[in-house]
Protein backbone atom coordinates (compact mmCIF):
# COMPACT_ATOMS: atom_id res chain seq x y z
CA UNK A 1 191.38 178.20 113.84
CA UNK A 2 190.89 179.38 110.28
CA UNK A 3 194.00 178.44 107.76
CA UNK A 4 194.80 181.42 106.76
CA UNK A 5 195.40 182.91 110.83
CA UNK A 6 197.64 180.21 110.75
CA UNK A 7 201.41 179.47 110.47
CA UNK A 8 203.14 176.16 110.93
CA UNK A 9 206.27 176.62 112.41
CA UNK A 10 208.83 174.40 113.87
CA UNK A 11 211.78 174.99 116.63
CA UNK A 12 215.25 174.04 116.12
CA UNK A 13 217.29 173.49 119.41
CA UNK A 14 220.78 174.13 120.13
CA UNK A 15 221.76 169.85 119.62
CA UNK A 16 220.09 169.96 116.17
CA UNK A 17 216.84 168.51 116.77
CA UNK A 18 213.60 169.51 116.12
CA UNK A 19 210.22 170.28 118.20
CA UNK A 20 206.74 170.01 115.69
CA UNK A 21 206.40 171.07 113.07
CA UNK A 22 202.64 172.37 114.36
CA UNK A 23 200.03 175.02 113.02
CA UNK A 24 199.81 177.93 115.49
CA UNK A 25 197.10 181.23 115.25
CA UNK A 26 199.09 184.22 114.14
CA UNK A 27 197.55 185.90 117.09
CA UNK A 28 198.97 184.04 119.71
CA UNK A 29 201.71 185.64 122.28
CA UNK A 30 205.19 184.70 121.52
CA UNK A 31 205.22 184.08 125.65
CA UNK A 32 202.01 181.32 125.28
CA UNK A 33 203.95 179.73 122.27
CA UNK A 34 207.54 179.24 125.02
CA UNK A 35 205.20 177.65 127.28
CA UNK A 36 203.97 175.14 124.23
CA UNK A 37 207.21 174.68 123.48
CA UNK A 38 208.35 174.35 127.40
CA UNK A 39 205.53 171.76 127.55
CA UNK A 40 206.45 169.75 123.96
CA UNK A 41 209.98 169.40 125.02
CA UNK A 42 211.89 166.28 124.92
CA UNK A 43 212.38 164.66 128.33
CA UNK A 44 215.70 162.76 127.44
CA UNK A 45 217.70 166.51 127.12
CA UNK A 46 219.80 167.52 129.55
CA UNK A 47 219.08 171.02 130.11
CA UNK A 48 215.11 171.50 130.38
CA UNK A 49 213.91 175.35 130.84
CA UNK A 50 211.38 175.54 133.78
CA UNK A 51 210.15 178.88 132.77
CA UNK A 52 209.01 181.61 129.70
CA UNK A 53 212.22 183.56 130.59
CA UNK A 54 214.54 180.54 130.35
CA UNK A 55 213.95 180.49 126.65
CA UNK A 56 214.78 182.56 123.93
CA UNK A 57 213.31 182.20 120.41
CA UNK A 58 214.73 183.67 117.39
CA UNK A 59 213.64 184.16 113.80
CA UNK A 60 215.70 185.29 110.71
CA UNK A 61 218.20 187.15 113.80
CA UNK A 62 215.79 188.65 115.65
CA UNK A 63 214.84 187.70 119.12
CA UNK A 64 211.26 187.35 119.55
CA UNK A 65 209.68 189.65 122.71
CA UNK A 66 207.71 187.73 124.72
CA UNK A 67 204.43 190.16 125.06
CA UNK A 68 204.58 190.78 121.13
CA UNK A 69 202.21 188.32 118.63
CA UNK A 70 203.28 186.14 115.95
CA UNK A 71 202.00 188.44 113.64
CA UNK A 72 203.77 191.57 115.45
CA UNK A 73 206.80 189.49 115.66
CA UNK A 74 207.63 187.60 112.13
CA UNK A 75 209.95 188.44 109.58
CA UNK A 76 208.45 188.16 106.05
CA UNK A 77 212.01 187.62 104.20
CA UNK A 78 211.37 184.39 102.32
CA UNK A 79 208.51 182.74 103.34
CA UNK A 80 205.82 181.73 101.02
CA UNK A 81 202.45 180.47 102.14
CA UNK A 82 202.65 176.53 103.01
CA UNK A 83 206.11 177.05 104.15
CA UNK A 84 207.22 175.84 107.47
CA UNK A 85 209.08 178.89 109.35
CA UNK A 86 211.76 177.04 111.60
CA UNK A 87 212.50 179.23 115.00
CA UNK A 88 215.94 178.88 116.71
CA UNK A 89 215.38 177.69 120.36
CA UNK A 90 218.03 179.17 122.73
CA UNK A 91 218.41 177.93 126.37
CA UNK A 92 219.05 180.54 129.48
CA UNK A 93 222.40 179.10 130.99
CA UNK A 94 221.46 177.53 134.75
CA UNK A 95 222.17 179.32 137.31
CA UNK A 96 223.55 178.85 140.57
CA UNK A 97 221.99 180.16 143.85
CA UNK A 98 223.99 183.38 144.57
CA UNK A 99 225.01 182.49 148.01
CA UNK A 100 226.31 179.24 146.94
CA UNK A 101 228.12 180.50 144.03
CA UNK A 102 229.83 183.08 146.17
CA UNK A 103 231.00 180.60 148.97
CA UNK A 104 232.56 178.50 145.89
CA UNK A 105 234.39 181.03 143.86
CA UNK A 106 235.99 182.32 147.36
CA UNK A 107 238.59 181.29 149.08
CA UNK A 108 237.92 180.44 152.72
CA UNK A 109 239.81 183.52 154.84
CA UNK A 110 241.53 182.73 157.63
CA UNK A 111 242.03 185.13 160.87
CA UNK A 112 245.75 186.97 159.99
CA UNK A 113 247.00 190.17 161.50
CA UNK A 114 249.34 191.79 159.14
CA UNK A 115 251.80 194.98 160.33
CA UNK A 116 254.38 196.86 157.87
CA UNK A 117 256.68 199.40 159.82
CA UNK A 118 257.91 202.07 157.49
């Protein structure tokens, strides 16, 4: 990787902490740097994402697309060569399995006949 291709970047998660900083080529697919990221992540968190889709990364308010570059995708407000560019890490909320989230949000019904004579 030649230095100038390159861009050291860091990602900020939603508890405050901090993945890298690391040099990445400005070629690179923002979808190949989630699963860096996916694969660099801390094992004592909580909430882990399993896949590209889970995660979410955003620069300067924009949410990165996933089959875009680096280059395609960054923001050149305010950074200066030799900066490091820090990327907000956003987590997909888990989700339950449909049919089990249905069966606990209703009620159980119970067999009733109802008749109203007007």
């Amino acid at each position: 990787m030649a230095g100038e291709d390159c861009i050291e970047l860091k990602f900020r998660l939603a508890d405050g902490s901090d993945i890298g900083p690391s040099k990445y080529n400005q070629s690179m697919t923002v979808s190949s740097l989630k699963e860096k990221i996916i694969s660099q992540w801390p094992k004592d968190k909580e909430n882990t994402p399993k896949t590209v889709n889970d995660v979410k990364l955003i620069n300067a308010g924009k949410i990165l697309e996933n089959n875009r570059t680096l280059a395609e995708s960054r923001l050149p407000v305010g950074e200066l060569p030799g900066m490091i560019i820090t990327m907000h890490v956003v987590l997909r909320p888990p989700t339950l399995d449909k049919k089990s989230e249905k069966l606990q949000n209703d009620p159980p019904m119970k067999n009733r006949c109802a008749c109203i004579i007007l």
